[in-house]
C-alpha atoms as a PDB file:
ATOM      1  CA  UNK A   1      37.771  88.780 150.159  1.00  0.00           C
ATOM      2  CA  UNK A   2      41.055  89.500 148.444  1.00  0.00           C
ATOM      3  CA  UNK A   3      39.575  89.773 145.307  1.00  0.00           C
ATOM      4  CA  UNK A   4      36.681  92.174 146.254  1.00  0.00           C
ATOM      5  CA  UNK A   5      38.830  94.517 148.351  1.00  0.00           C
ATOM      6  CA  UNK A   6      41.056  95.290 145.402  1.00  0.00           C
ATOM      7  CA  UNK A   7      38.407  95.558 143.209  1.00  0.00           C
ATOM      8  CA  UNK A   8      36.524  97.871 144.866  1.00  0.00           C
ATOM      9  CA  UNK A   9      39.790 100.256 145.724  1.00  0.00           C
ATOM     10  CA  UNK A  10      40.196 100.320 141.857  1.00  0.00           C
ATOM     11  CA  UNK A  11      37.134 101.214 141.356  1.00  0.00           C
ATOM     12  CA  UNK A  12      37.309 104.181 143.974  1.00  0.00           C
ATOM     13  CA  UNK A  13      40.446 105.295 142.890  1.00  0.00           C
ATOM     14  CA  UNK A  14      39.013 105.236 139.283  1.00  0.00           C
ATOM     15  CA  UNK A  15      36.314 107.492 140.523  1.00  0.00           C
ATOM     16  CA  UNK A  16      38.403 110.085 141.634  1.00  0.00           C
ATOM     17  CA  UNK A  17      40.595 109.963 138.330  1.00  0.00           C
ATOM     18  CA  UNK A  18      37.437 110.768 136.553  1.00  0.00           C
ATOM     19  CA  UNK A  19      36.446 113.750 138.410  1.00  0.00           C
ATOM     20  CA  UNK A  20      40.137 115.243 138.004  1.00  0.00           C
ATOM     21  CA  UNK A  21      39.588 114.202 134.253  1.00  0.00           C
ATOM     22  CA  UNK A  22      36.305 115.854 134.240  1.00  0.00           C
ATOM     23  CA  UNK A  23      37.758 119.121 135.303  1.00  0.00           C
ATOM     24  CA  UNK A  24      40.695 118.932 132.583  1.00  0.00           C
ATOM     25  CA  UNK A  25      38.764 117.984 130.202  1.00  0.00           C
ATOM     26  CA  UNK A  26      37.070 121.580 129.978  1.00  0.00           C
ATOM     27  CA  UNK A  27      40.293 123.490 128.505  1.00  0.00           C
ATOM     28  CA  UNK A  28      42.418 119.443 127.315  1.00  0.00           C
ATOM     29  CA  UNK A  29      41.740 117.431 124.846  1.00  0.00           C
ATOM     30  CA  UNK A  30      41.479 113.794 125.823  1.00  0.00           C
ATOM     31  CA  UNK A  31      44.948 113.357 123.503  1.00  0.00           C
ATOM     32  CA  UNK A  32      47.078 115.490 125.476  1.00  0.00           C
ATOM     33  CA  UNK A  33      45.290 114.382 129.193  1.00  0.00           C
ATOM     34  CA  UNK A  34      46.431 110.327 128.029  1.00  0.00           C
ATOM     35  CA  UNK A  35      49.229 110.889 126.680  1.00  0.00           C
ATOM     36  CA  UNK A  36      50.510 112.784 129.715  1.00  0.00           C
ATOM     37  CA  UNK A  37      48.918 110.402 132.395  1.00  0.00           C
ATOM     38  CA  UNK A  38      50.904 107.170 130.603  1.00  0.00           C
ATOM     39  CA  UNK A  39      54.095 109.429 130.218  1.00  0.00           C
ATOM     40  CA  UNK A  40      53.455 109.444 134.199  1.00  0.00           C
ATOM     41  CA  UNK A  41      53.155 105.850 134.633  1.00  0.00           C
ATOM     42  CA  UNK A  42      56.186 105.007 132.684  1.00  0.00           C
ATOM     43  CA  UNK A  43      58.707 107.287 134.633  1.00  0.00           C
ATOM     44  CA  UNK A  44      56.947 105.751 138.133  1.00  0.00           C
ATOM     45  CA  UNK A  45      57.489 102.367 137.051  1.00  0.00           C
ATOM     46  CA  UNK A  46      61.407 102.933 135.642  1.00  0.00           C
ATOM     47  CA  UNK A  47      62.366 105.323 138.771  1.00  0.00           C
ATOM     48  CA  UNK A  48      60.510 102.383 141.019  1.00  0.00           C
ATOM     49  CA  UNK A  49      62.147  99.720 138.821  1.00  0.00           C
ATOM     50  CA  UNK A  50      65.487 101.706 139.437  1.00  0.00           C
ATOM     51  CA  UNK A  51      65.337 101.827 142.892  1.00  0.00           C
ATOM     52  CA  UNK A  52      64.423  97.746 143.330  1.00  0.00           C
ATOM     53  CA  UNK A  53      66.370  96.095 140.821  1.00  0.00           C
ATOM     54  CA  UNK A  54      63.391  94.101 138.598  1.00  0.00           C
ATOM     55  CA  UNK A  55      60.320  95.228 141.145  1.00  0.00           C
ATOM     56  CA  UNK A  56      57.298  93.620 139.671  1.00  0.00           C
ATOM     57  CA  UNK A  57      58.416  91.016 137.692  1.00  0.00           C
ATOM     58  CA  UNK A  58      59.815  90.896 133.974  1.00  0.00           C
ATOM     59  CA  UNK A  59      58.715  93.241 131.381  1.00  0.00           C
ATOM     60  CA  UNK A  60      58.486  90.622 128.450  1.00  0.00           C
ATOM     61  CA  UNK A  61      55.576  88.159 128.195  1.00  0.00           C
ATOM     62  CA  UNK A  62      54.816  84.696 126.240  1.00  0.00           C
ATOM     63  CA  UNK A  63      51.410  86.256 125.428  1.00  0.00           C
ATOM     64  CA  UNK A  64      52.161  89.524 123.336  1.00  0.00           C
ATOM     65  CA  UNK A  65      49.040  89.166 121.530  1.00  0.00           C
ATOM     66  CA  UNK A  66      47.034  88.940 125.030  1.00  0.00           C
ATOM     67  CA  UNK A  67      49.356  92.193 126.086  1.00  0.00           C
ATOM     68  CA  UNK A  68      48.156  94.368 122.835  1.00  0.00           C
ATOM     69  CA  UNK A  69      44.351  93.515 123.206  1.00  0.00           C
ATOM     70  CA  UNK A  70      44.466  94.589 126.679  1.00  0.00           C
ATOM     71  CA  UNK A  71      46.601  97.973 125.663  1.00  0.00           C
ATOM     72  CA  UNK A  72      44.264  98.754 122.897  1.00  0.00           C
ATOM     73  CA  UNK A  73      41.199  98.377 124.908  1.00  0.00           C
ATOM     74  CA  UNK A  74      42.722 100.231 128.074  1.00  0.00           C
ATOM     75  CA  UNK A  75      43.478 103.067 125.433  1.00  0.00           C
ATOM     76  CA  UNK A  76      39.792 103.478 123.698  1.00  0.00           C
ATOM     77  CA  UNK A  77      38.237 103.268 127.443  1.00  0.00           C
ATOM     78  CA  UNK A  78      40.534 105.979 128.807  1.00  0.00           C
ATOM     79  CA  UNK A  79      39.911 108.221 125.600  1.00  0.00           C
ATOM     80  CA  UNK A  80      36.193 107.512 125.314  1.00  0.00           C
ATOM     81  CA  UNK A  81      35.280 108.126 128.826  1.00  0.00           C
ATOM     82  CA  UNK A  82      37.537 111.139 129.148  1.00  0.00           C
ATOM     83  CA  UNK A  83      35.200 112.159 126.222  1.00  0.00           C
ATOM     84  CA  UNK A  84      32.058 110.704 128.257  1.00  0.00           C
ATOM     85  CA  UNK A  85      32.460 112.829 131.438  1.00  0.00           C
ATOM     86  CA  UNK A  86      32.640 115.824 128.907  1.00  0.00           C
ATOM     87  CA  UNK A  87      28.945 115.309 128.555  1.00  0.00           C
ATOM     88  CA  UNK A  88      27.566 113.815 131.215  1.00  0.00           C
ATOM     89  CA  UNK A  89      27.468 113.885 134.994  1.00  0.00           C
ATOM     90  CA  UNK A  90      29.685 111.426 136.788  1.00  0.00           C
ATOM     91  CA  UNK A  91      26.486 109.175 138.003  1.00  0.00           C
ATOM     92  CA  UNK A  92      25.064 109.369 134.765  1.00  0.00           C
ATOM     93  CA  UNK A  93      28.295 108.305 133.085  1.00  0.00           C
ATOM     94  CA  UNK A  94      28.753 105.013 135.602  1.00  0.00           C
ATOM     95  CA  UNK A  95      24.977 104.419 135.122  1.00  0.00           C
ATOM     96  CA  UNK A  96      25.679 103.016 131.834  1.00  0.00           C
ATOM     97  CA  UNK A  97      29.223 101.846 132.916  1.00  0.00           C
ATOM     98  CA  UNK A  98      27.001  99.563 135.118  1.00  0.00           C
ATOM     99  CA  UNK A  99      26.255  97.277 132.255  1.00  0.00           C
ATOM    100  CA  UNK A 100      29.915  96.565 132.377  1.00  0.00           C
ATOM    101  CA  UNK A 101      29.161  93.199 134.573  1.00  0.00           C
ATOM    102  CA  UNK A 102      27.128  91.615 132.134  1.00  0.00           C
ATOM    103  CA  UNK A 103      29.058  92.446 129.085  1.00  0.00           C
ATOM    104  CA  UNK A 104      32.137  90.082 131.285  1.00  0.00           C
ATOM    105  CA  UNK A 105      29.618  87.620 132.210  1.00  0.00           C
ATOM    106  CA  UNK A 106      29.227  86.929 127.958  1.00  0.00           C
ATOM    107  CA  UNK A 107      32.950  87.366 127.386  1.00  0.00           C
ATOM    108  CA  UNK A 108      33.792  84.844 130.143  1.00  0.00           C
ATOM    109  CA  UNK A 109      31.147  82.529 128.718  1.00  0.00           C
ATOM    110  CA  UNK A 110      32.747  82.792 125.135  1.00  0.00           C
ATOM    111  CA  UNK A 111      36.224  83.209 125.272  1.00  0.00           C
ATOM    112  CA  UNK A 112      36.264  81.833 129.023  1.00  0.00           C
ATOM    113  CA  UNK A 113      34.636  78.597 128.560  1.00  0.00           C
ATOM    114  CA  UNK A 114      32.814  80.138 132.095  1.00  0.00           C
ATOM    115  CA  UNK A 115      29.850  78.668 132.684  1.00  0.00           C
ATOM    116  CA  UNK A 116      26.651  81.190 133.436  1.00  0.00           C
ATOM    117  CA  UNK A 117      23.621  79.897 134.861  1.00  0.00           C
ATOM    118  CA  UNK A 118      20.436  80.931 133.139  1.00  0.00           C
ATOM    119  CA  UNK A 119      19.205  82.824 135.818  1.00  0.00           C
ATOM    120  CA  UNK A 120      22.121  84.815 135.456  1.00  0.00           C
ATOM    121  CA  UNK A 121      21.297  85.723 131.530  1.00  0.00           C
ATOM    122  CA  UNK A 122      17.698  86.282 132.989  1.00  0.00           C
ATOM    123  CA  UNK A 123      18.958  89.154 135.630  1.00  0.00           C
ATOM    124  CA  UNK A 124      21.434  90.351 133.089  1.00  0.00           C
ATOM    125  CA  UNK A 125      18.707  91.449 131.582  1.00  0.00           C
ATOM    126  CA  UNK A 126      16.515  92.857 134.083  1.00  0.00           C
ATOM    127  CA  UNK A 127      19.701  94.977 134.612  1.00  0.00           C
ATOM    128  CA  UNK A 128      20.117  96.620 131.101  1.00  0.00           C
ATOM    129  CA  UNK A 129      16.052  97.750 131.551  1.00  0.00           C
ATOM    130  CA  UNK A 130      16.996  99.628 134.791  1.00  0.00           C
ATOM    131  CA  UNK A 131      19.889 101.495 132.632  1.00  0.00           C
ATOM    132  CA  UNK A 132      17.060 102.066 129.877  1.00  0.00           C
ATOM    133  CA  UNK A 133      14.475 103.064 132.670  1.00  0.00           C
ATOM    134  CA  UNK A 134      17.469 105.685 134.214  1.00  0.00           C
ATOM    135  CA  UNK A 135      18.713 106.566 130.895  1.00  0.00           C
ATOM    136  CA  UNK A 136      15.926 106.692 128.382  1.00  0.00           C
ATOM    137  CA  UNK A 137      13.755 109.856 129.864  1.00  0.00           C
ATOM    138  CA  UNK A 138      17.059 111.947 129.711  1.00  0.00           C
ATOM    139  CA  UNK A 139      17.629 111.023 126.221  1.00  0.00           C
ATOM    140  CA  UNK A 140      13.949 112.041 125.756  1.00  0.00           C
ATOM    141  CA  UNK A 141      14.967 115.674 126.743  1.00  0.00           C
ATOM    142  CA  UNK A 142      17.794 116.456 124.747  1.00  0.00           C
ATOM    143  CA  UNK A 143      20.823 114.288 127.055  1.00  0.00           C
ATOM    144  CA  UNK A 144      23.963 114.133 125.321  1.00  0.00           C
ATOM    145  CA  UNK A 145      23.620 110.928 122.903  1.00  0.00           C
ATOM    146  CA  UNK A 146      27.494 111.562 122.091  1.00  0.00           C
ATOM    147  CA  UNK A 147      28.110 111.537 125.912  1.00  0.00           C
ATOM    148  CA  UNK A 148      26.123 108.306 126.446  1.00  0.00           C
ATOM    149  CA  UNK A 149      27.661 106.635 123.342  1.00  0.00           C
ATOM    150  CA  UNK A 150      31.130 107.542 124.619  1.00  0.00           C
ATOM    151  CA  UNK A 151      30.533 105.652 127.647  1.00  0.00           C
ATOM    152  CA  UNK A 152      28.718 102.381 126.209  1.00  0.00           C
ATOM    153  CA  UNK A 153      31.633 102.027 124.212  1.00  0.00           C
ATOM    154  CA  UNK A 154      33.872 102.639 126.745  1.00  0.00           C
ATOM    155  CA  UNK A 155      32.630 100.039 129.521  1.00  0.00           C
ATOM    156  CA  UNK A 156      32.557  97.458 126.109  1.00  0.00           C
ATOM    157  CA  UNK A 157      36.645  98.088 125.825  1.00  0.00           C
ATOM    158  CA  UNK A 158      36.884  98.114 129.612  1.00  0.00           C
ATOM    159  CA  UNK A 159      35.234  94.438 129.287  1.00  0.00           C
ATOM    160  CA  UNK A 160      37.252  93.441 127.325  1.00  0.00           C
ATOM    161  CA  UNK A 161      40.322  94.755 129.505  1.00  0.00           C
ATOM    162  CA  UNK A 162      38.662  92.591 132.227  1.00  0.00           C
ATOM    163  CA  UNK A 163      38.595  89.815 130.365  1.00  0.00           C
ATOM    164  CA  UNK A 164      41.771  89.790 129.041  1.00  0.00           C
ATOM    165  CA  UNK A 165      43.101  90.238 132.231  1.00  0.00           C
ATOM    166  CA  UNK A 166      41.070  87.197 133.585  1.00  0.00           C
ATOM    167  CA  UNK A 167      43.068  85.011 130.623  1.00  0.00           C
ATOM    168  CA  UNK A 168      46.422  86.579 132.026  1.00  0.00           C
ATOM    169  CA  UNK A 169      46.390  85.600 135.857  1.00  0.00           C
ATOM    170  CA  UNK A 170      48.595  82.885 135.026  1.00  0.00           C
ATOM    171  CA  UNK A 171      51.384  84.943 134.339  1.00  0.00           C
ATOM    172  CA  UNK A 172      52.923  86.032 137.227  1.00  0.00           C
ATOM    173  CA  UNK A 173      54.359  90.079 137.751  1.00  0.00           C
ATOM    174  CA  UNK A 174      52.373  93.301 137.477  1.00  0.00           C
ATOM    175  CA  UNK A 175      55.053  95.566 135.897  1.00  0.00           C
ATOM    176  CA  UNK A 176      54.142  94.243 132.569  1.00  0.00           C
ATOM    177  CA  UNK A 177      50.367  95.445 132.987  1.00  0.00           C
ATOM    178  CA  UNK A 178      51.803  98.544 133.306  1.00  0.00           C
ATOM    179  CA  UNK A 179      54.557  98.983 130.829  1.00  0.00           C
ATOM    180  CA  UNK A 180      52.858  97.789 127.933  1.00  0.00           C
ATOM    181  CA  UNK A 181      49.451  99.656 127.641  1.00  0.00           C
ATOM    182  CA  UNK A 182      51.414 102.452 129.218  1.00  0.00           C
ATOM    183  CA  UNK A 183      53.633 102.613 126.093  1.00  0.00           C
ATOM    184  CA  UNK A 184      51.108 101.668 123.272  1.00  0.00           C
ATOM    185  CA  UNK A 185      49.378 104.752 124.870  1.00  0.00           C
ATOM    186  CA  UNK A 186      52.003 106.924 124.548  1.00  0.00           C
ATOM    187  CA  UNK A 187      53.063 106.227 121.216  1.00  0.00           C
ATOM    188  CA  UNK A 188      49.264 106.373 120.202  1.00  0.00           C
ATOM    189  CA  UNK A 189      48.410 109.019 121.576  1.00  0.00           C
ATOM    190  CA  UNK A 190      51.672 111.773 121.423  1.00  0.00           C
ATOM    191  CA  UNK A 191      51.088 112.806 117.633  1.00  0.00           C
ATOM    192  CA  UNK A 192      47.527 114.083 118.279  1.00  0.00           C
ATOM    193  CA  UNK A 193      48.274 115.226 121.626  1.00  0.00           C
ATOM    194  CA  UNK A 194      50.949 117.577 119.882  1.00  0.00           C
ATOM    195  CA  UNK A 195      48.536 119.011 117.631  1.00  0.00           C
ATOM    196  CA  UNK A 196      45.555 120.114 120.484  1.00  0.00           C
ATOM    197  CA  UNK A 197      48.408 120.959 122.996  1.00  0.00           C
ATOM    198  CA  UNK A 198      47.408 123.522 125.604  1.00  0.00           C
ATOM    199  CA  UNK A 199      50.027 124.728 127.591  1.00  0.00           C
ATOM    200  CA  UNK A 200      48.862 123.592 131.538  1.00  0.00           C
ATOM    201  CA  UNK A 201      49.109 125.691 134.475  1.00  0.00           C
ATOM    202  CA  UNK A 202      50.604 124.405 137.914  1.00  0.00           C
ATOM    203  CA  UNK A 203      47.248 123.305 138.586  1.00  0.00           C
ATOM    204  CA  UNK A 204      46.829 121.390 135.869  1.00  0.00           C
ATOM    205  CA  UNK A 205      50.382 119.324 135.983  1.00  0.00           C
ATOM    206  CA  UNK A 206      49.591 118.304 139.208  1.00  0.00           C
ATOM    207  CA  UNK A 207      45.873 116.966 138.037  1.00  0.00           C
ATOM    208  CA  UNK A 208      47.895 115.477 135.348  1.00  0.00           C
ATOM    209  CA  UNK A 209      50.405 114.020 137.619  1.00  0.00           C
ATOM    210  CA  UNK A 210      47.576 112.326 139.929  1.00  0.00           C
ATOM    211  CA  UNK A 211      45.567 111.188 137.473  1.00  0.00           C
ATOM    212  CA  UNK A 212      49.030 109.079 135.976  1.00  0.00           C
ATOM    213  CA  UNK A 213      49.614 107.507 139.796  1.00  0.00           C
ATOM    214  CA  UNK A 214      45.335 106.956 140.138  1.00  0.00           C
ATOM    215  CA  UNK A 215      45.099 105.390 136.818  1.00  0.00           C
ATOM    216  CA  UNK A 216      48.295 103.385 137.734  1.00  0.00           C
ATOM    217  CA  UNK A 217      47.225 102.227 141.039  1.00  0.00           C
ATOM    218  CA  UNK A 218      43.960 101.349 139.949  1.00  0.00           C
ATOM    219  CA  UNK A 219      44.992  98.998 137.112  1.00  0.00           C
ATOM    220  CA  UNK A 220      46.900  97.508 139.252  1.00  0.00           C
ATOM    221  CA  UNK A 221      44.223  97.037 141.504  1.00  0.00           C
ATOM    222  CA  UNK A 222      41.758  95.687 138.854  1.00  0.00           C
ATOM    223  CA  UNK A 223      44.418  93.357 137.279  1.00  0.00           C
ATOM    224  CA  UNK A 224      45.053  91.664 140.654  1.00  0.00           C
ATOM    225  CA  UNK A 225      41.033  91.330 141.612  1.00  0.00           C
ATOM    226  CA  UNK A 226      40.786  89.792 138.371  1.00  0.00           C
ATOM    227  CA  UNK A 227      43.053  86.800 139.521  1.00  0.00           C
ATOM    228  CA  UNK A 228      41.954  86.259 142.925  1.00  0.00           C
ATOM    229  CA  UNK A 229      38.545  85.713 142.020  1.00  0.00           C
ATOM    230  CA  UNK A 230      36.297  85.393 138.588  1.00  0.00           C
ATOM    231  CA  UNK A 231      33.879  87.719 136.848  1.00  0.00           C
ATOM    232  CA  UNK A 232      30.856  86.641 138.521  1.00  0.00           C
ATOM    233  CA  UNK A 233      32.243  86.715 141.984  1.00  0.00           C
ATOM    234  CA  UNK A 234      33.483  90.124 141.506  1.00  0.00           C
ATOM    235  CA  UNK A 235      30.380  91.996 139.541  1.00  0.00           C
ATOM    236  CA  UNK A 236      28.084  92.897 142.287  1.00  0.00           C
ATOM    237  CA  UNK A 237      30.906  94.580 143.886  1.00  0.00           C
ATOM    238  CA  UNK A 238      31.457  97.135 141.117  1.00  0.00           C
ATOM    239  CA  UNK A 239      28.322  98.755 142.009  1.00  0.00           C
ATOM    240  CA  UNK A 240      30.688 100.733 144.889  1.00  0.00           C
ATOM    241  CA  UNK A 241      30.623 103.147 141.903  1.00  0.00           C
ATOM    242  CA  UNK A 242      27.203 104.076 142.324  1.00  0.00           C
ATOM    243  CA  UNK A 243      27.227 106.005 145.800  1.00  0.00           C
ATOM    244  CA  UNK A 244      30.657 107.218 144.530  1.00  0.00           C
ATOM    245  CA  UNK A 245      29.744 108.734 141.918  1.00  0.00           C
ATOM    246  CA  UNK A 246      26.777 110.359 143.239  1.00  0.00           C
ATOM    247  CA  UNK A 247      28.951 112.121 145.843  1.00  0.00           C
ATOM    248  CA  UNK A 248      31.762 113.218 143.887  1.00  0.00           C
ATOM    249  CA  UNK A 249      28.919 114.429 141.566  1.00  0.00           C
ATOM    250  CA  UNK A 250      27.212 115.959 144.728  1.00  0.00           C
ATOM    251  CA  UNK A 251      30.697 117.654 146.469  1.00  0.00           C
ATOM    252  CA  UNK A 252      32.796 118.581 143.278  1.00  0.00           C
ATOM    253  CA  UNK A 253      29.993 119.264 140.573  1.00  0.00           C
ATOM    254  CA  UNK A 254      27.009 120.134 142.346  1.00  0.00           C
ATOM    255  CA  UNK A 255      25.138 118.191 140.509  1.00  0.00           C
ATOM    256  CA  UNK A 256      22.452 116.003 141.886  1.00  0.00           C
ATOM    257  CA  UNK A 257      21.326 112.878 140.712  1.00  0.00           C
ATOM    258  CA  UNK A 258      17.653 112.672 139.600  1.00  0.00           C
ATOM    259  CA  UNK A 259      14.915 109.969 140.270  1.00  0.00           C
ATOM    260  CA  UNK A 260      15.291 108.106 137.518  1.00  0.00           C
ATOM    261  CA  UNK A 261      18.777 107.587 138.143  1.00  0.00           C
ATOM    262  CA  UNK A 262      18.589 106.478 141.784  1.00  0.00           C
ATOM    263  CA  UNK A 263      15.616 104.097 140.740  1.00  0.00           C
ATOM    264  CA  UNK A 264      17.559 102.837 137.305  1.00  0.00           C
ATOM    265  CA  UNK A 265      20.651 102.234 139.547  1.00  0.00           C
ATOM    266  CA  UNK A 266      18.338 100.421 142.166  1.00  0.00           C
ATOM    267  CA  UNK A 267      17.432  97.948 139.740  1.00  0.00           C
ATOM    268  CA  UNK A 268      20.842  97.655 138.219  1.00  0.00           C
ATOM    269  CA  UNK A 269      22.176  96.526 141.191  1.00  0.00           C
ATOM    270  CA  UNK A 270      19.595  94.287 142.211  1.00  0.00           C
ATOM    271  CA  UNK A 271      20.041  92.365 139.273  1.00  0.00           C
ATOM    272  CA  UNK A 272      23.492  92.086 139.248  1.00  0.00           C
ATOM    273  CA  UNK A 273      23.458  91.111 142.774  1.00  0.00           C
ATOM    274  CA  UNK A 274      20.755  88.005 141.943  1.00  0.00           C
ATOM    275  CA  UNK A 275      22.859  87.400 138.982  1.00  0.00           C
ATOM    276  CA  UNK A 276      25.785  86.832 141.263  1.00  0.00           C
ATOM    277  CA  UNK A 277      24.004  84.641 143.313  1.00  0.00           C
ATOM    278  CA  UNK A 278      22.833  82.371 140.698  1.00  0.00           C
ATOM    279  CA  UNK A 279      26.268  81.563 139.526  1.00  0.00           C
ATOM    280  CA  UNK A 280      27.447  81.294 143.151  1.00  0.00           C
ATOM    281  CA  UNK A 281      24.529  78.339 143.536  1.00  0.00           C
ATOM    282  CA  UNK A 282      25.385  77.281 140.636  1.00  0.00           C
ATOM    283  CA  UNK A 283      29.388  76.816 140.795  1.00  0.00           C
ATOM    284  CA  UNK A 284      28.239  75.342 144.656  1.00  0.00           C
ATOM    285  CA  UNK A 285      25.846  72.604 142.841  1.00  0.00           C
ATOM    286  CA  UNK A 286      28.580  71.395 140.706  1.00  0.00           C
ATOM    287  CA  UNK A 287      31.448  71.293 143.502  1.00  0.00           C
ATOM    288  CA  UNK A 288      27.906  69.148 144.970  1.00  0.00           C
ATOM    289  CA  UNK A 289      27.925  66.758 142.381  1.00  0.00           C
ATOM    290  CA  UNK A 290      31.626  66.711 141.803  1.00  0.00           C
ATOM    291  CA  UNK A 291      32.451  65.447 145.448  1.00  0.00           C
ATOM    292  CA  UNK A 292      30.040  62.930 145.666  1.00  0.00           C
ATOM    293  CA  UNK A 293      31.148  61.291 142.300  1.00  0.00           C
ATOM    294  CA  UNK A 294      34.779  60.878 144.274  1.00  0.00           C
END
């Protein structure tokens, strides 16, 4: 379960870096609330580095290309759904970052060489008509179709971060899954955050401060689930983002989730869940048939 309890701490600890983003992002720009939460994780990991001589590992890597993918994609999804959350609720927001599962179970499957049962392509998509069913009456009355194209695009680059990392557990070290998206972000990011600066209050640093050591810890989290266990193991577990959503929506926005949402995200789940257990028969048939060749 090593793999599933880190996964779903990210996750948590993701959730409450995008209600603090949420609230910045009424008086930030999305520029200026990255570039400060990756200037965060870069002075944690040198004053942690400084204090244990080489903590987590090396900073170079035999797989630079690997290492800029991931960056690039950690950097849209950060921006995009800091831009999401502008728009949307938080439950509405995850609703659609719910289809994040079956975008991994294709990339596995492609770049992988995973194999994915039918059944599991079958549930896939049952579970992208329960985000239609939740999603496509609000759209129907005006929703934000920025908001919801922010998000879509940011659970594609997320995976794609999930993916990647998937392809890196064979490198050993987490200070490198820090230090390089951390400074592609930075350097990406400064020259625009420079132009939409707003000056923050002591409020606002310390929001800014947290959401550098959430995002931190939660990558970290992620990056680690990711190499105790695969994609298919881990999806059905990423719907702990559903309830949490819906009550940081409930306690810091007010906002309550309609019907369509709770019914959407029923079916969602359900489907990921069968989906899961079709590859789990499915990896159990072929252990099966491997042992009783030997």
């Amino acid at each position: 379960m090593k793999g599933p309890a880190m996964l779903m701490a990210g996750i948590g600890l993701f959730g409450i870096l995008d209600a603090n983003s949420k609230i910045l992002s009424a008086e930030h720009s999305a520029a200026q609330a990255i570039f400060l939460r990756h200037a965060t994780l870069l002075l944690l990991l040198f004053l942690l580095r400084a204090a244990a001589r080489g903590l987590g590992g090396p900073l170079a890597t035999a797989h630079p290309f690997l290492h800029g993918l991931r960056a690039v994609a950690m950097l849209f999804s950060g921006v995009l759904f800091f831009l999401a959350f502008r728009h949307l609720p938080l439950a509405d927001g995850y609703l659609v970052f719910f289809t994040a599962p079956f975008m991994t179970l294709v990339m596995a499957a492609l770049f992988l060489r995973e194999r994915v049962p039918r059944a599991a392509w079958l549930w896939s998509g049952v579970g992208f008509g329960g985000v239609m069913l939740a999603l496509w009456p609000q759209l129907g009355q005006g929703g934000s179709v920025f908001g919801f194209a922010c998000a879509l695009l940011g659970t594609l680059c997320y995976a794609i971060n999930i993916t990647v990392n998937r392809g890196l557990r064979g490198e050993p070290g987490i200070a490198r899954l820090v230090f390089w998206p951390s400074l592609f972000g930075l350097l990406a990011t400064a020259p625009f955050a420079g132009l939409h600066w707003v000056a923050p209050d002591a409020e606002a640093w310390a929001r800014f401060l947290s959401n550098g050591v959430l995002a931190g810890a939660a990558t970290i989290l992620l990056a680690l689930a990711f190499r105790h266990a695969s994609p298919a193991r881990l999806a059905p577990f990423e719907f702990i983002a559903l309830p949490w959503s819906v009550t940081l929506d409930l306690l810091v926005f007010g906002n309550a989730p309609g019907l369509e949402v709770l019914l959407g995200g029923a079916v969602v789940v359900l489907a990921c869940v069968m989906s899961e257990r079709a590859v789990a028969r499915a990896a159990r048939e072929r252990q099966g048939m491997s042992g009783g060749k030997t």
